[in-house]
Protein backbone atom coordinates (compact mmCIF):
# COMPACT_ATOMS: atom_id res chain seq x y z
CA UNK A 1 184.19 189.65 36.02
CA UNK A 2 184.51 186.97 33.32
CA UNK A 3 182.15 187.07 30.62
CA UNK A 4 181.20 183.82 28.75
CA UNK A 5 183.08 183.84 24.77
CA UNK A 6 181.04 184.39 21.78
CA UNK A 7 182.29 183.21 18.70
CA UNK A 8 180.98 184.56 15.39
CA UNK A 9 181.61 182.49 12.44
CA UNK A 10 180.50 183.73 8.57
CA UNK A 11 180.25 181.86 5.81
CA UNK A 12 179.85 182.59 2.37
CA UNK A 13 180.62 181.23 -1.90
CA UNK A 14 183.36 182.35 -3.56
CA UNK A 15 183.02 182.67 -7.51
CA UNK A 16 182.81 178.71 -8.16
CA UNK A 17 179.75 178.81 -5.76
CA UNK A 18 182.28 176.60 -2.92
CA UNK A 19 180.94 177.28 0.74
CA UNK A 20 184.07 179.59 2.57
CA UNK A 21 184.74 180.70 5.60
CA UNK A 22 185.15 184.36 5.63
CA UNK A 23 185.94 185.21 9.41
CA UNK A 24 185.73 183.16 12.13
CA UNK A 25 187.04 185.16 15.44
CA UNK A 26 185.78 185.66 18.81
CA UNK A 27 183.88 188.78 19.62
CA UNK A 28 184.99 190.67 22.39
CA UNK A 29 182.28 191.87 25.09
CA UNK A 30 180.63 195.44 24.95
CA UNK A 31 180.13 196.38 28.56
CA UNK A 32 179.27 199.43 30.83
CA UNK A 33 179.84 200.49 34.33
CA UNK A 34 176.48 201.08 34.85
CA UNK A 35 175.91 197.63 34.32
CA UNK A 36 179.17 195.89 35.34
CA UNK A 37 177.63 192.21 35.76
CA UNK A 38 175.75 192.41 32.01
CA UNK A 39 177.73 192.15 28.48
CA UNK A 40 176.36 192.70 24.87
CA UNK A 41 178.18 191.30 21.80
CA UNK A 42 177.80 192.84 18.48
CA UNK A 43 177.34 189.90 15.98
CA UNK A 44 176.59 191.65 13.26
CA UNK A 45 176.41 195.64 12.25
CA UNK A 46 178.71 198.24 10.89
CA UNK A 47 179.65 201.74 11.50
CA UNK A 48 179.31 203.06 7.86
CA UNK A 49 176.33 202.64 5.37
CA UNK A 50 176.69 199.02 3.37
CA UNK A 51 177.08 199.36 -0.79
CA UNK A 52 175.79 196.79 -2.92
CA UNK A 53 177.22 195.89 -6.45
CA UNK A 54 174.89 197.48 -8.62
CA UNK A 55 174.96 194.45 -10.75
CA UNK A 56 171.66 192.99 -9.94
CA UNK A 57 173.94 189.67 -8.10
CA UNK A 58 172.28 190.51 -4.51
CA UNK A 59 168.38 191.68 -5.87
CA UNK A 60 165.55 190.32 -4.18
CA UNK A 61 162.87 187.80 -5.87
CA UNK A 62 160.36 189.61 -7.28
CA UNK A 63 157.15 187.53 -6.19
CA UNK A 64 157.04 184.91 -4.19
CA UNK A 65 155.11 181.88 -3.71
CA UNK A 66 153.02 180.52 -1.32
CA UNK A 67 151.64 176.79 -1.03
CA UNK A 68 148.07 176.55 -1.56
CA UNK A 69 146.64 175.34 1.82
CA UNK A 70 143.27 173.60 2.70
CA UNK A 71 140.48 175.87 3.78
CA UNK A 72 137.53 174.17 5.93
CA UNK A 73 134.58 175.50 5.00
């Protein structure tokens, strides 16, 4: 069977903060015998526990704001 093709694209900055493309490939289909019509495509994952820089570059915001909304009494 033919299965449709999924194309992942990711983008990212290099150090001038310039939008690149860092891979842009088409993902190949994950599929079983038990389900031979049916095909999965991993987008995004990894086999091995991500790092981080321990630099603080990728830290989340501390608080974050809400707008203040209008209540009905």
């Amino acid at each position: 069977m033919e299965h449709m093709k999924v194309r992942r694209v990711v983008t990212g900055h290099d150090f001038q903060g310039k939008a690149r493309v860092v891979d842009d490939r088409d993902v190949e289909p994950i599929t079983s015998g038990l389900m031979p019509d049916c095909a999965a495509y991993r987008l995004w994952g990894r086999d091995e526990r991500p790092t981080l820089p321990d630099d603080a570059r990728h830290t989340a915001p501390r608080h974050t704001t809400r707008p203040e909304t209008d209540r009905v009494s």
